[in-house]
Protein backbone atom coordinates (compact mmCIF):
# COMPACT_ATOMS: atom_id res chain seq x y z
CA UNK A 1 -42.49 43.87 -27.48
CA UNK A 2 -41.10 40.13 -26.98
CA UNK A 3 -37.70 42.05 -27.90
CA UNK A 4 -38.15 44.66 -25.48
CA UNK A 5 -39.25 42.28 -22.52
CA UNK A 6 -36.39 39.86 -22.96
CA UNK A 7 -34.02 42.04 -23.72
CA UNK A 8 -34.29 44.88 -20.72
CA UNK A 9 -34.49 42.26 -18.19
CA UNK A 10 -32.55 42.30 -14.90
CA UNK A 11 -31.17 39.60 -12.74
CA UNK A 12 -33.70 37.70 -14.44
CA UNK A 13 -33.05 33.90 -15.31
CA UNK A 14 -31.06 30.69 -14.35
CA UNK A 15 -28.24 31.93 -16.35
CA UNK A 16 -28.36 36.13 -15.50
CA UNK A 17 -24.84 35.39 -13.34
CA UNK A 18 -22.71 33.21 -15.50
CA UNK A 19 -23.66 35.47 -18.75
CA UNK A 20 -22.54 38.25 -16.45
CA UNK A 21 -18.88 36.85 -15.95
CA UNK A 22 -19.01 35.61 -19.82
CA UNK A 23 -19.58 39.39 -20.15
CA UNK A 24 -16.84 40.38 -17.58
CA UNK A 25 -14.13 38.00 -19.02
CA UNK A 26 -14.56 39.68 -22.37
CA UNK A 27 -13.42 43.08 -21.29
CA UNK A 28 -9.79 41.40 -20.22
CA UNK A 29 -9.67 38.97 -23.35
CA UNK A 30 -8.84 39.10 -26.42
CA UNK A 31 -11.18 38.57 -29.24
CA UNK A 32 -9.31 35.17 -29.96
CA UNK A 33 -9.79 34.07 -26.24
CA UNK A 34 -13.55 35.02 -26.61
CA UNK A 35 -13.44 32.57 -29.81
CA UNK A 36 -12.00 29.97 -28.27
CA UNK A 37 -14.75 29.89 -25.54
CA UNK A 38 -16.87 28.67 -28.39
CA UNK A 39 -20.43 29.81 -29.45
CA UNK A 40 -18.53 32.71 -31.52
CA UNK A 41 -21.85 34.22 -32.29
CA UNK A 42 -22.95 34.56 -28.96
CA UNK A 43 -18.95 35.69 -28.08
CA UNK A 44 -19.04 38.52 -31.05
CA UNK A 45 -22.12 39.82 -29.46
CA UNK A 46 -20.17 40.64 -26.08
CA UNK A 47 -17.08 41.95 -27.89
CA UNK A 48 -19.46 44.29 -29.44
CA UNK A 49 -21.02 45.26 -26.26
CA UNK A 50 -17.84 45.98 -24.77
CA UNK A 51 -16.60 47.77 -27.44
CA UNK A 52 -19.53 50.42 -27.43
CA UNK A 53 -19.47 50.86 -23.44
CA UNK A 54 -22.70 49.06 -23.28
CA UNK A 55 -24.15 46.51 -20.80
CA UNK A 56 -25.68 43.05 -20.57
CA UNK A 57 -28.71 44.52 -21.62
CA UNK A 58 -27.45 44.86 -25.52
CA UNK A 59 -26.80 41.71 -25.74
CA UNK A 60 -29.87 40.60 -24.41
CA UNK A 61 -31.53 42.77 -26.42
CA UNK A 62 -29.85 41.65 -29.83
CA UNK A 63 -30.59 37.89 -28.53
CA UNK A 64 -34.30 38.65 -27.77
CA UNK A 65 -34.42 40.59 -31.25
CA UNK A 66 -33.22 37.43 -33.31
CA UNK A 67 -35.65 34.84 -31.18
CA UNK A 68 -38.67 37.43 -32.01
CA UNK A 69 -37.78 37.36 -35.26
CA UNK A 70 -37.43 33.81 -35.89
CA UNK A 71 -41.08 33.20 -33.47
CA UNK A 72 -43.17 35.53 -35.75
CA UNK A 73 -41.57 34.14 -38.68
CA UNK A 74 -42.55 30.39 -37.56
CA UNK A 75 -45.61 31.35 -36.41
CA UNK A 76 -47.05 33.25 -39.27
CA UNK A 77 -46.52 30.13 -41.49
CA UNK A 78 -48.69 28.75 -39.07
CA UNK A 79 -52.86 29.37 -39.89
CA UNK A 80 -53.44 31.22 -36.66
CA UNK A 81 -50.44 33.05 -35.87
CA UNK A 82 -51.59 34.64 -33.02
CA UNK A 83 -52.82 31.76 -30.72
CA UNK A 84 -49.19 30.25 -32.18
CA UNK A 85 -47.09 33.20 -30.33
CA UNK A 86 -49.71 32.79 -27.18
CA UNK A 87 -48.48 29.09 -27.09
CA UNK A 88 -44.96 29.84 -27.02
CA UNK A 89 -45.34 32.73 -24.11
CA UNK A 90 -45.58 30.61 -21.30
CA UNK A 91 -42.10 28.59 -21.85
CA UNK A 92 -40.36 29.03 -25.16
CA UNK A 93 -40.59 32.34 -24.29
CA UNK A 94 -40.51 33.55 -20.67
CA UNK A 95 -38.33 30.38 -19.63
CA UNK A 96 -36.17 29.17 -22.42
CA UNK A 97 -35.76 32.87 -24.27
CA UNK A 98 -35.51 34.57 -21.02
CA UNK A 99 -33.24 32.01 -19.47
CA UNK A 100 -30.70 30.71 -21.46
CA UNK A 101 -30.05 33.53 -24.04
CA UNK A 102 -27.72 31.10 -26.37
CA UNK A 103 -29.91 28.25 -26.97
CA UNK A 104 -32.67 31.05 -27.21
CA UNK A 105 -31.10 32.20 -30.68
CA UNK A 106 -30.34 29.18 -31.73
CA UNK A 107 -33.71 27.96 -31.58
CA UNK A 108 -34.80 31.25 -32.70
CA UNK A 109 -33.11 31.21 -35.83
CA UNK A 110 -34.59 27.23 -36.29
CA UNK A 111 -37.70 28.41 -36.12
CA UNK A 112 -37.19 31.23 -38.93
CA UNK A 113 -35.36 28.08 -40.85
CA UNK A 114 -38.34 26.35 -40.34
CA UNK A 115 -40.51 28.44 -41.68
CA UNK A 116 -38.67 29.36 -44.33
CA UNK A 117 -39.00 25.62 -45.21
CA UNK A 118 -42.50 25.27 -45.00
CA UNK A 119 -42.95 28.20 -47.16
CA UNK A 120 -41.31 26.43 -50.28
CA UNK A 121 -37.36 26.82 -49.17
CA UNK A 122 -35.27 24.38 -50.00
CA UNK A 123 -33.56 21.86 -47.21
CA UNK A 124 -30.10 23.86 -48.54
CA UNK A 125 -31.54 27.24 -47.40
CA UNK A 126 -32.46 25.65 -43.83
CA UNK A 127 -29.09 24.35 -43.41
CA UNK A 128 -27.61 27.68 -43.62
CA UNK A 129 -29.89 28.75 -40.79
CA UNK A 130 -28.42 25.57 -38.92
CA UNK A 131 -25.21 26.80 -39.36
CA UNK A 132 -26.12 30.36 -38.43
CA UNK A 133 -27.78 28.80 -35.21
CA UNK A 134 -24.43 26.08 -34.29
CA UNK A 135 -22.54 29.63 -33.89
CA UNK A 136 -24.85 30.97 -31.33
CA UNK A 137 -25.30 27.08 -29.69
CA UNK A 138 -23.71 24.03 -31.40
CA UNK A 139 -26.14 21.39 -30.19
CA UNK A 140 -28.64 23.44 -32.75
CA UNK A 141 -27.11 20.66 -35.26
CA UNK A 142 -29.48 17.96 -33.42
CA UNK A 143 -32.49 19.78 -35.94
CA UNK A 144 -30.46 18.97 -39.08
CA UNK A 145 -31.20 15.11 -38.95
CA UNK A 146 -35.11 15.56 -38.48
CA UNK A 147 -35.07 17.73 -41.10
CA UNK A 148 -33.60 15.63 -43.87
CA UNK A 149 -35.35 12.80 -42.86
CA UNK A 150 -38.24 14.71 -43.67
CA UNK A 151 -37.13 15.08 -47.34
CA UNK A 152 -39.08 13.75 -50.83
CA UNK A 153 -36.53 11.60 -51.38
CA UNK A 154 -35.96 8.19 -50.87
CA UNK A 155 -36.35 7.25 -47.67
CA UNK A 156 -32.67 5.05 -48.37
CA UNK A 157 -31.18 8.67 -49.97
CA UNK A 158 -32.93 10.53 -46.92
CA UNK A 159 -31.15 8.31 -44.26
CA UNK A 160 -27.76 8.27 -46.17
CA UNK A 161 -27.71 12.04 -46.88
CA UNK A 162 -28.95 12.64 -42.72
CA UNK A 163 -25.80 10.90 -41.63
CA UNK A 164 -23.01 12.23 -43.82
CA UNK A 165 -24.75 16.16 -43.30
CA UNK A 166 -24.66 14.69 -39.23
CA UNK A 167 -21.55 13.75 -39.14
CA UNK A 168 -20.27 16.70 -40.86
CA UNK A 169 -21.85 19.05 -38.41
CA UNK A 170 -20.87 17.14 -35.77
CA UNK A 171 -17.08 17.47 -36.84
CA UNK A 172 -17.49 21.15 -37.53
CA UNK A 173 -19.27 22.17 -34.28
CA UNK A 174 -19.34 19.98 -31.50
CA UNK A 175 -16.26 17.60 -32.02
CA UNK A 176 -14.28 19.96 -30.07
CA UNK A 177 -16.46 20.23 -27.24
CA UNK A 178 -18.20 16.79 -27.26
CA UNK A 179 -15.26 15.57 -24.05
CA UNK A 180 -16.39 18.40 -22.41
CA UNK A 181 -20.33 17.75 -23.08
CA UNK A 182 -19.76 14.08 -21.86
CA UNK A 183 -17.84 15.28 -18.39
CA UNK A 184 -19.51 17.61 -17.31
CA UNK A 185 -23.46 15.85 -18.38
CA UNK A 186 -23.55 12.60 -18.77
CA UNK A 187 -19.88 11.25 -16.38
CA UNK A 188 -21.08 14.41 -13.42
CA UNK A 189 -24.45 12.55 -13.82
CA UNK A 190 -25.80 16.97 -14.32
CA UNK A 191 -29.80 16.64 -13.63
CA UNK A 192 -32.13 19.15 -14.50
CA UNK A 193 -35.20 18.99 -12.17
CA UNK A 194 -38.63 18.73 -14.05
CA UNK A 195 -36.78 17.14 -17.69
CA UNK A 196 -39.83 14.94 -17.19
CA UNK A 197 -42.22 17.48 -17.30
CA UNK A 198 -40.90 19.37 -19.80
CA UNK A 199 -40.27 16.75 -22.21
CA UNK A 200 -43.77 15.75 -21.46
CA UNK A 201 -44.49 18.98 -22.48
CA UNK A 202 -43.71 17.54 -26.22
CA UNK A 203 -44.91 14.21 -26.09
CA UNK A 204 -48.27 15.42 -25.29
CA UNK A 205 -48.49 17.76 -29.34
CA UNK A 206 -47.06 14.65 -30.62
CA UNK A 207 -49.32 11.52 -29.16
CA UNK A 208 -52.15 14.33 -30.79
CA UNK A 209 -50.65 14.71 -33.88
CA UNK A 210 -49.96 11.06 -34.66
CA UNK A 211 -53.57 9.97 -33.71
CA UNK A 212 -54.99 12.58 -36.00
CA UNK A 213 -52.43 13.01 -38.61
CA UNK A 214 -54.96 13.43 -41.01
CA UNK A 215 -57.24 15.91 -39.75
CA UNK A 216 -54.21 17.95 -39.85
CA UNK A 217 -54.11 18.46 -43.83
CA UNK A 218 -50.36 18.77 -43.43
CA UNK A 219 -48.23 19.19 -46.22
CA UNK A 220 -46.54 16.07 -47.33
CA UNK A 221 -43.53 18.07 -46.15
CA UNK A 222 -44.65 19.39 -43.21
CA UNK A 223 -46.74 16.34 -42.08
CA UNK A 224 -42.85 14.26 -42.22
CA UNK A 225 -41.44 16.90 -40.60
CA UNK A 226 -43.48 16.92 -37.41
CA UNK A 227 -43.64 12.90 -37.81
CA UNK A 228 -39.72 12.98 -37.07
CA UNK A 229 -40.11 15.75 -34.28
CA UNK A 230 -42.89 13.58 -32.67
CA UNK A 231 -40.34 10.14 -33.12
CA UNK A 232 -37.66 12.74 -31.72
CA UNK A 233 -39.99 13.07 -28.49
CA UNK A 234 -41.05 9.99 -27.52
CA UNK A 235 -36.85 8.96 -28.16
CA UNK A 236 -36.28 12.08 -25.87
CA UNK A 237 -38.11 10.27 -22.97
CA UNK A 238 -36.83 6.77 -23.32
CA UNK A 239 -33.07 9.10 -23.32
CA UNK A 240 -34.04 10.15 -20.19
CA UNK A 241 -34.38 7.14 -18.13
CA UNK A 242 -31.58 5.56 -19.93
CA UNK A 243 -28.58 7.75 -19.65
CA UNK A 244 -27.50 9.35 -16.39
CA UNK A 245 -28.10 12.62 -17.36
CA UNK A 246 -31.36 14.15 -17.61
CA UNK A 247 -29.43 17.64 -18.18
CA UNK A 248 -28.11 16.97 -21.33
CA UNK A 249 -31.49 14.74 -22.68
CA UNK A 250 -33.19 18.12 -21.04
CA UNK A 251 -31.47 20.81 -22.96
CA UNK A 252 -30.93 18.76 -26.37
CA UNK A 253 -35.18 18.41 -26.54
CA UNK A 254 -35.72 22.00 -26.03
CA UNK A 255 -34.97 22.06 -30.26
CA UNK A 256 -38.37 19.87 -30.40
CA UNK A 257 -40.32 22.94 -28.84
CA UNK A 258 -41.68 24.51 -32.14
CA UNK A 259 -43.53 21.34 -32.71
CA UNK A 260 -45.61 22.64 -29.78
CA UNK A 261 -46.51 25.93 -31.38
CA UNK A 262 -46.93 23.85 -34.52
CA UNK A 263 -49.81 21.39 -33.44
CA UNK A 264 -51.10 23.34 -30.82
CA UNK A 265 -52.33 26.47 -33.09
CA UNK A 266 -53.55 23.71 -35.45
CA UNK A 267 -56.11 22.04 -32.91
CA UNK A 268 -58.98 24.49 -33.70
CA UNK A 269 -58.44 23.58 -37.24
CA UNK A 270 -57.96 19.91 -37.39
CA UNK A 271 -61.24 19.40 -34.48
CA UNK A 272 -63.66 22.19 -35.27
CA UNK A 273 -65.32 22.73 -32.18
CA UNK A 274 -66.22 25.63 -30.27
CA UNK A 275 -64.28 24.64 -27.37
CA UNK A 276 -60.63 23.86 -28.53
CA UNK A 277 -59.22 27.38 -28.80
CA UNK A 278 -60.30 27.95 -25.13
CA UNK A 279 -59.65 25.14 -24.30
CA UNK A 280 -55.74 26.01 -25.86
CA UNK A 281 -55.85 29.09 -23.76
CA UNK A 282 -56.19 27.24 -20.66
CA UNK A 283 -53.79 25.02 -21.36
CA UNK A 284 -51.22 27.72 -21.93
CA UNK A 285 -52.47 29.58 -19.10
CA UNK A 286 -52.15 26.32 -16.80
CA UNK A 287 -48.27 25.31 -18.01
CA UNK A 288 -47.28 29.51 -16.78
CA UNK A 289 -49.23 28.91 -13.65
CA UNK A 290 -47.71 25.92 -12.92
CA UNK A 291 -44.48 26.84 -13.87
CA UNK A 292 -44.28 30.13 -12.13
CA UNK A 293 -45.97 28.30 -8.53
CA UNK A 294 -43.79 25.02 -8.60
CA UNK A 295 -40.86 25.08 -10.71
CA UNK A 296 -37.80 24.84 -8.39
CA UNK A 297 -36.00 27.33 -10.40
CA UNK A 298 -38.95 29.87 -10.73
CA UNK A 299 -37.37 32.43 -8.13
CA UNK A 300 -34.58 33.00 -10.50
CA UNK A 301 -37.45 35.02 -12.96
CA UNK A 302 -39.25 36.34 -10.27
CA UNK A 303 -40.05 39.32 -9.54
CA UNK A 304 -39.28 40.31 -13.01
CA UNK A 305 -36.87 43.52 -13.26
CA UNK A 306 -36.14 45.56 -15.98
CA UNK A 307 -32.80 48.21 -16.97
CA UNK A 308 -36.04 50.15 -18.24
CA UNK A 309 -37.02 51.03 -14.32
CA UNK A 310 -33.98 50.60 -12.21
């Protein structure tokens, strides 16, 4: 359904129009042009879609397959999957899925790493997910760091092994396009209206999380893991009111989003009262209200359209 919803929409998002002309260009290029645009997943998907005659909505609808995928995935490893996937609705889903259909795969795919990870995977099988993710959007590499960090290793081996893997992804997938990233973010100054909230968004799982770590019963793993996403956070909003671009702070923290769907399911667990899953509910119903009644950019989802009834 998630599949179905993202992938039949219609003039819905911030990025409908410019995925429509990525879509455009690659009926006049050639596949090599489409490669050089970068994101070659995300490229192969509309060479395939022009190649069978087919609309935006196939490629939407492979994108929204591969992010439903990787959600269930992440949030069955979680102990209450279903309040997990109600968590993610409001935003990962409707806004970040349904709005910028790249970075929606890519953290997609993360999240199907992820939980592959937490199920007993090695850190070598999650990097191959990270590399599967860089081809759809290369800032997906920002993940890899966190992740080794959050190794049973020495913390010395950890740190050493974080920044040869990070530099090595860095040469491999963003190199090429880190002049660009810098121009057109952080020299153009490129805001994004509410970063503040949204990165909020994150630093409110983690401030829970690291005052009750241990009513958590985390896996050693898993309990570093979210340790490094919650450091990641609170980094995220010093980022923001240090560098001129809240843009590219903005769109690098949306990677720190499973943590949300992480902590949040876990609540009922870790404080066993009788009010925290409502009390979950409302907050997930409050962040779509909110959202869909004061975001700037709301009118860009709304009404929501579908190929299914036009």
């Amino acid at each position: 359904m998630i599949a179905i919803v993202i992938g039949f929409r219609y003039e819905v998002g911030g990025d409908w129009f410019p995925y429509q002309r990525l879509l455009s260009f690659a009926r006049i290029a050639t596949f090599r042009q489409l490669l050089d645009l970068g994101d070659p997943g995300y490229q192969l998907l509309n060479w395939l879609a022009v190649e069978v005659g087919a609309r935006i909505w196939l490629v939407n609808l492979i994108c929204g397959a591969i992010f439903a995928w990787g959600l269930v995935a992440f949030a069955r490893a979680q102990p209450n999957p279903w309040l997990a996937i109600t968590i993610a609705v409001p935003y990962l889903v409707i806004v970040v899925a349904m709005g910028y259909s790249r970075q929606g795969v890519a953290i997609g795919i993360l999240m199907a790493g992820l939980a592959r990870l937490l199920r007993g995977g090695t850190t070598l099988q999650f990097l191959f997910y990270a590399v599967a993710a860089a081809l759809f959007h290369r800032t997906a590499i920002v993940l890899v760091p966190l992740v080794i960090l959050a190794g049973s290793r020495s913390r010395t081996l950890n740190l050493i092994l974080a920044l040869a893997l990070g530099f090595v992804f860095y040469d491999l997938f963003f190199s090429s396009a880190a002049e660009r990233f810098i121009r057109d973010y952080i020299g153009a100054e490129y805001n994004s209206e509410g970063a503040a909230v949204r990165i909020a968004m994150s630093i409110v799982p983690a401030t829970i999380f690291l005052l009750g770590r241990r009513r958590f019963e985390f896996s050693s793993l898993e309990d570093r893991l979210w340790r490094n996403f919650s450091f990641a956070a609170f980094a995220s909003l010093g980022l923001l009111y240090l560098l001129p671009s809240s843009t590219a702070v903005d769109r690098m923290a949306l990677y720190l989003m499973p943590m949300q769907v992480a902590i949040f399911s876990r609540i009922p667990q870790a404080y066993r009262t009788s009010f925290t899953t409502p009390l979950i509910l409302v907050y997930a119903f409050a962040v779509q209200f909110v959202w869909l009644n004061y975001a700037d950019n709301a009118s860009e989802w709304l009404p929501y359209q579908s190929y299914l009834f036009n």
